[in-house]
C-alpha atoms as a PDB file:
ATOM      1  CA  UNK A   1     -29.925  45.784  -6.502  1.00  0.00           C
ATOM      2  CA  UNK A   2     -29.203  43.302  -3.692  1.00  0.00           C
ATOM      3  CA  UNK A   3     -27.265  44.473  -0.681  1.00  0.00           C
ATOM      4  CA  UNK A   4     -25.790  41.111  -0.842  1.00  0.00           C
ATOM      5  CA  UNK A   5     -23.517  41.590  -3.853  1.00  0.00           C
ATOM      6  CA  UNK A   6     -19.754  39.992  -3.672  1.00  0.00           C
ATOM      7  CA  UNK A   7     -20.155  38.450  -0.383  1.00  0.00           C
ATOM      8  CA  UNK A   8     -20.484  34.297   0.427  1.00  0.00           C
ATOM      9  CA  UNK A   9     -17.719  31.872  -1.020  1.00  0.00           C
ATOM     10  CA  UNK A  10     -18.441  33.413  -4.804  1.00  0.00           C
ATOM     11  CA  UNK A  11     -17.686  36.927  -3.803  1.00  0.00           C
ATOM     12  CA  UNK A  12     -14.860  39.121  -4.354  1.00  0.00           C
ATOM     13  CA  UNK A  13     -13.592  38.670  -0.712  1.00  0.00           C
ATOM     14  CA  UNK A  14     -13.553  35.030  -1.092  1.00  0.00           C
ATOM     15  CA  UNK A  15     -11.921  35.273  -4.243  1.00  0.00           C
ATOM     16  CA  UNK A  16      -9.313  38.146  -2.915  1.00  0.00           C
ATOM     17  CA  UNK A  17      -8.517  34.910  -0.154  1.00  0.00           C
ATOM     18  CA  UNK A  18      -8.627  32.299  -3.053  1.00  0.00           C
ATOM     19  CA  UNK A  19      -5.469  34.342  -4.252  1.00  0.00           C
ATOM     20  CA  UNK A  20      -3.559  35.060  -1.412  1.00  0.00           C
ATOM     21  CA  UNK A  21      -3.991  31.135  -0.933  1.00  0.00           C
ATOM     22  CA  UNK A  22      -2.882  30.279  -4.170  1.00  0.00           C
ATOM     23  CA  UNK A  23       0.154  32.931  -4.024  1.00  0.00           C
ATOM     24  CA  UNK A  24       1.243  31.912  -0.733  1.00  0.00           C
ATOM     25  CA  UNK A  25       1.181  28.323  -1.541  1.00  0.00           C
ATOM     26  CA  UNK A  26       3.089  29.070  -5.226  1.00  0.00           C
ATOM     27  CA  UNK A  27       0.266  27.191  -7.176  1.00  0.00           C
ATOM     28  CA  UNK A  28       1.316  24.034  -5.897  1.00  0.00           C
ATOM     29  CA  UNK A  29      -0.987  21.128  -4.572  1.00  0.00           C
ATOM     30  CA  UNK A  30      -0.360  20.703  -1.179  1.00  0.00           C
ATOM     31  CA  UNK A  31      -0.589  17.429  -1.000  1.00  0.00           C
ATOM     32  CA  UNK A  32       0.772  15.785  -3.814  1.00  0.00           C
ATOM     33  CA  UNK A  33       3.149  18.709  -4.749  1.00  0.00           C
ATOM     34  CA  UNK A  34       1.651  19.338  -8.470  1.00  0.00           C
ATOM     35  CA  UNK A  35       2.105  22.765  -9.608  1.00  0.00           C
ATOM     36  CA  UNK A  36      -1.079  23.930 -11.800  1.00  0.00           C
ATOM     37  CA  UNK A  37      -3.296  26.567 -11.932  1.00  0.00           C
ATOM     38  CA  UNK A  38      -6.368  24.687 -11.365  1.00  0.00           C
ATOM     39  CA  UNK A  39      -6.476  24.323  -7.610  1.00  0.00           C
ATOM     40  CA  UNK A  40      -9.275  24.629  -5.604  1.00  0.00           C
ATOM     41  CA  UNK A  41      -8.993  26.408  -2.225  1.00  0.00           C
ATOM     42  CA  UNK A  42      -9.409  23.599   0.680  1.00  0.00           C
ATOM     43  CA  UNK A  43     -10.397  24.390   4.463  1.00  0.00           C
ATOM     44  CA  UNK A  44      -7.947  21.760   6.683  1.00  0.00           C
ATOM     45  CA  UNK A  45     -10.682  21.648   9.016  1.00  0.00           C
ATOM     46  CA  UNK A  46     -13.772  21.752   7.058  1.00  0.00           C
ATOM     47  CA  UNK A  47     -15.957  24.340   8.235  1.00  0.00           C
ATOM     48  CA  UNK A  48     -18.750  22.144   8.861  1.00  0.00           C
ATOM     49  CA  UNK A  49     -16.483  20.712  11.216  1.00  0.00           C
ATOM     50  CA  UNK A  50     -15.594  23.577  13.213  1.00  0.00           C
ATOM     51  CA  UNK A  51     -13.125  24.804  10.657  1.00  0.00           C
ATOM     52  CA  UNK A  52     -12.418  28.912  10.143  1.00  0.00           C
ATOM     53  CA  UNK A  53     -11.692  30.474   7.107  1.00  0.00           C
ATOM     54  CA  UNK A  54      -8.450  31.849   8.738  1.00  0.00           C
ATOM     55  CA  UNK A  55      -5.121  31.801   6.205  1.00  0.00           C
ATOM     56  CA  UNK A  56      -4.088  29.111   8.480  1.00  0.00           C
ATOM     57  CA  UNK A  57      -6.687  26.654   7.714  1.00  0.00           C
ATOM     58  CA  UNK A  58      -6.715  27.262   3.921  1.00  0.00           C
ATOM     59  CA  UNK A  59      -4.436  25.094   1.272  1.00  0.00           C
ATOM     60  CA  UNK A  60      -4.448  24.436  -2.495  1.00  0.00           C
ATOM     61  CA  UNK A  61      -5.107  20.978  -3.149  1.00  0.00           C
ATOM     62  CA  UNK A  62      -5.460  20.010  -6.978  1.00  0.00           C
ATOM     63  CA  UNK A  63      -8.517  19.284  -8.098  1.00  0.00           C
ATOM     64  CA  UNK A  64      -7.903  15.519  -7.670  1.00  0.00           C
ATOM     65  CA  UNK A  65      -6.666  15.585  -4.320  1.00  0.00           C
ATOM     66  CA  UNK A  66      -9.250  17.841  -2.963  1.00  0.00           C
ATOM     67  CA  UNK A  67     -11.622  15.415  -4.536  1.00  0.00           C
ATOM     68  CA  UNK A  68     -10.093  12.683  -2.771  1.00  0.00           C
ATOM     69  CA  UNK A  69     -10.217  14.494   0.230  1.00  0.00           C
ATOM     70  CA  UNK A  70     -13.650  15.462   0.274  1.00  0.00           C
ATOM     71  CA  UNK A  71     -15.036  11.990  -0.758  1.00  0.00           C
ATOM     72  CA  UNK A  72     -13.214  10.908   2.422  1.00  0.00           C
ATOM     73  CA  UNK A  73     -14.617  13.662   4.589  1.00  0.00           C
ATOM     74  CA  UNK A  74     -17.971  12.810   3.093  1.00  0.00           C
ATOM     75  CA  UNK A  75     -17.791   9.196   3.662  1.00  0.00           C
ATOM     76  CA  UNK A  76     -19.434   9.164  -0.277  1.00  0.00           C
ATOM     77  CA  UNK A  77     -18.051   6.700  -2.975  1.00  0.00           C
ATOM     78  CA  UNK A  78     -17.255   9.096  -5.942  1.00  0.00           C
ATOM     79  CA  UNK A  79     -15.890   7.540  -9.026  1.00  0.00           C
ATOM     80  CA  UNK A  80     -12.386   8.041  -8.942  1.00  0.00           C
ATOM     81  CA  UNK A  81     -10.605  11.063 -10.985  1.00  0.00           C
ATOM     82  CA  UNK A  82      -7.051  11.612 -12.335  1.00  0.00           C
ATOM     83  CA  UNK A  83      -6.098  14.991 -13.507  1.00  0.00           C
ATOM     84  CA  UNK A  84      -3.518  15.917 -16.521  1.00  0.00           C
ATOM     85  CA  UNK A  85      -0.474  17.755 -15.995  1.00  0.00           C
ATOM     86  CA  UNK A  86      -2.294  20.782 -16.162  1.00  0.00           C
ATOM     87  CA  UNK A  87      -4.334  19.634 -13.415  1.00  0.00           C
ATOM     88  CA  UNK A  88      -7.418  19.315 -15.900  1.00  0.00           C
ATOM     89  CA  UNK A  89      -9.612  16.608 -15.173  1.00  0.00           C
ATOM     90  CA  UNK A  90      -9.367  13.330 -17.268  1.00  0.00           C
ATOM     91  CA  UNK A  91     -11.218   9.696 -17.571  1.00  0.00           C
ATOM     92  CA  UNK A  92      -8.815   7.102 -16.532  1.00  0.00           C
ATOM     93  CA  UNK A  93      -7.894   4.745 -19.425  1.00  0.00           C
ATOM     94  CA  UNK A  94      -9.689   1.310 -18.449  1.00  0.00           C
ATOM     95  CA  UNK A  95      -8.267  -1.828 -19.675  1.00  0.00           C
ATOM     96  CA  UNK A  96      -9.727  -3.477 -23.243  1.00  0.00           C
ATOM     97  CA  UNK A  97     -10.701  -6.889 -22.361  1.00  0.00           C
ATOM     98  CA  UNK A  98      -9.420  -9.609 -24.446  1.00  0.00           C
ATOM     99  CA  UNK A  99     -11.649 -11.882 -26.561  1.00  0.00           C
ATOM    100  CA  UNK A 100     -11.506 -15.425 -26.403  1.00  0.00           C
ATOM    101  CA  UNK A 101     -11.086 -17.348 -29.282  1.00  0.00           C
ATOM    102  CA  UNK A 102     -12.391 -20.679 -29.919  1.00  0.00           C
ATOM    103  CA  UNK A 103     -11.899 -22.754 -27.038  1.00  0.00           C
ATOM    104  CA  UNK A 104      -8.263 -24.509 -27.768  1.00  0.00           C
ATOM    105  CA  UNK A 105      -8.500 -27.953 -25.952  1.00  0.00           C
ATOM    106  CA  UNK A 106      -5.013 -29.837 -27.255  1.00  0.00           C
END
């Protein structure tokens, strides 16, 4: 077995901190106040930025808003995303565009 088991973002420290984060914050998007249970658990400062993984620099942003968040911190266009009230991700609804018809010339 790997001496590496549980540690790195998917291990059970990481996922001990997820929870605190989540707790602390009362499932509820920090940013656009949505309470859900599918939150992800965002670094303020991202750590590639100098960012910690200290309690202080940890939120729960909704999986929309941390999407938003990231495109921005990534300066890449991602397709937009709206969530459910569940916080589920959904297509948004685009508009059907009319048909013409005939060309009415009175």
């Amino acid at each position: 077995m790997s001496g590496g088991y549980g540690q790195g973002r998917g291990g059970r420290h990481w996922r001990k901190v997820r929870q605190y984060v989540f707790d602390r914050d009362m499932y509820t998007c920090r940013q656009c106040s949505t309470v859900t249970t599918r939150l992800e658990c965002d670094h303020i400062i991202p750590v590639s930025k100098g960012g910690s993984d200290d309690m202080d620099n940890l939120q729960s942003l909704c999986i929309r808003c941390h999407a938003i968040k990231s495109r921005r911190e990534s300066h890449v266009r991602i397709p937009r995303m709206w969530c459910d009230v569940n916080g589920w991700p959904v297509e948004p609804v685009k508009p059907r565009k009319r048909k013409m018809e005939g060309n009415s010339h009175s």
